[in-house]
Protein backbone atom coordinates (compact mmCIF):
# COMPACT_ATOMS: atom_id res chain seq x y z
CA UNK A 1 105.02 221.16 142.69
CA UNK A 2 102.01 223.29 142.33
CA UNK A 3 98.84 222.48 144.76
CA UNK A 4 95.52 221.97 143.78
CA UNK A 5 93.50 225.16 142.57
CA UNK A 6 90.28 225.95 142.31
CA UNK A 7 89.12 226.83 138.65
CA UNK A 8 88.56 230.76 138.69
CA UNK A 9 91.92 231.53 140.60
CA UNK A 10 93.71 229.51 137.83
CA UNK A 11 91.94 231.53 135.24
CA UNK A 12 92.85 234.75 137.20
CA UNK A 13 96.99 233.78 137.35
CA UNK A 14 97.05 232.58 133.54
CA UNK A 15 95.58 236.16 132.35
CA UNK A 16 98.23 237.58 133.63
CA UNK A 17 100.28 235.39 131.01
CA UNK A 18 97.76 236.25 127.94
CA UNK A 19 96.49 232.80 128.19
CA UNK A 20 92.24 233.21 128.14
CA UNK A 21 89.72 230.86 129.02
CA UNK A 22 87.13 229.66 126.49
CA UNK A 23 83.96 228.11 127.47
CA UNK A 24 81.40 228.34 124.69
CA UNK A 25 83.02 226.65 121.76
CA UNK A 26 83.08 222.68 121.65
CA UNK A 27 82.29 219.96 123.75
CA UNK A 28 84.78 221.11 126.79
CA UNK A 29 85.67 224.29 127.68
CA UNK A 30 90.11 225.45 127.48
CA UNK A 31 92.25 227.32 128.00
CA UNK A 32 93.93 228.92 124.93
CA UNK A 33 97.24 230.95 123.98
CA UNK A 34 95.92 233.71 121.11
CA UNK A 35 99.68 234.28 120.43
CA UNK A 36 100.51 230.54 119.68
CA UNK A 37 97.43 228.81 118.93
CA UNK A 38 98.05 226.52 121.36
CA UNK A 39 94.87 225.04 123.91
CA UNK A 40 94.03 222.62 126.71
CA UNK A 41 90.93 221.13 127.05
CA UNK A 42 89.30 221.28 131.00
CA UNK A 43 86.39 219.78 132.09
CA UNK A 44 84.92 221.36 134.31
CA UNK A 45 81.14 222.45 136.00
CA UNK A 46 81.23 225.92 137.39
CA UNK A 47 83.64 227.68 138.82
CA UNK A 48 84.37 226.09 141.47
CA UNK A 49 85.94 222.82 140.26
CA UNK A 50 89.36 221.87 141.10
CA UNK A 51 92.22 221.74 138.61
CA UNK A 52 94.62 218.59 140.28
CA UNK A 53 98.39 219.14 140.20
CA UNK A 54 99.14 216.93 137.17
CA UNK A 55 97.00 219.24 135.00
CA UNK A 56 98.60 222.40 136.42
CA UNK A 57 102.08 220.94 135.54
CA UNK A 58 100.86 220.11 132.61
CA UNK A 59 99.63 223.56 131.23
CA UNK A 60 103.07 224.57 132.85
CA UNK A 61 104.73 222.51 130.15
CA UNK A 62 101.94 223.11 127.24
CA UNK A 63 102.46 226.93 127.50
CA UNK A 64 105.90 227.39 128.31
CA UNK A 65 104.90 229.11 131.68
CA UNK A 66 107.46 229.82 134.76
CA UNK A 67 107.32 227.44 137.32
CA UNK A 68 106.37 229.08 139.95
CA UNK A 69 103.24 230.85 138.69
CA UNK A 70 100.49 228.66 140.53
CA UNK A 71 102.15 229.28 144.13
């Protein structure tokens, strides 16, 4: 189970996976896949904010990503 991450190191580890982070489009910024259109909304203020568990399992699932890429 991943921990709790802080919002720019979870941007840093899903670039590595093509998956970008999209901030000025729409009510709440996301994180989206180019390759298969696929996004997840994240609210969030600043950098700094902390992405819980549940969400970080949950993009896990949304973009198909190993399981151990948060530790």
């Amino acid at each position: 189970m991943p921990k709790n991450l802080e919002l720019r190191k979870v941007i840093a580890k899903l670039q590595r996976h093509g998956i970008v982070y999209v901030s000025g489009k729409g009510r709440h910024s996301k994180f989206y896949d180019p390759e298969s259109k696929k996004s997840y909304p994240v609210k969030s203020h600043g950098k700094k904010t902390i992405i819980l568990f549940y969400a970080l399992e949950d993009l896990i699932k949304k973009f198909d990503l190993p399981g151990d890429v948060f530790d």
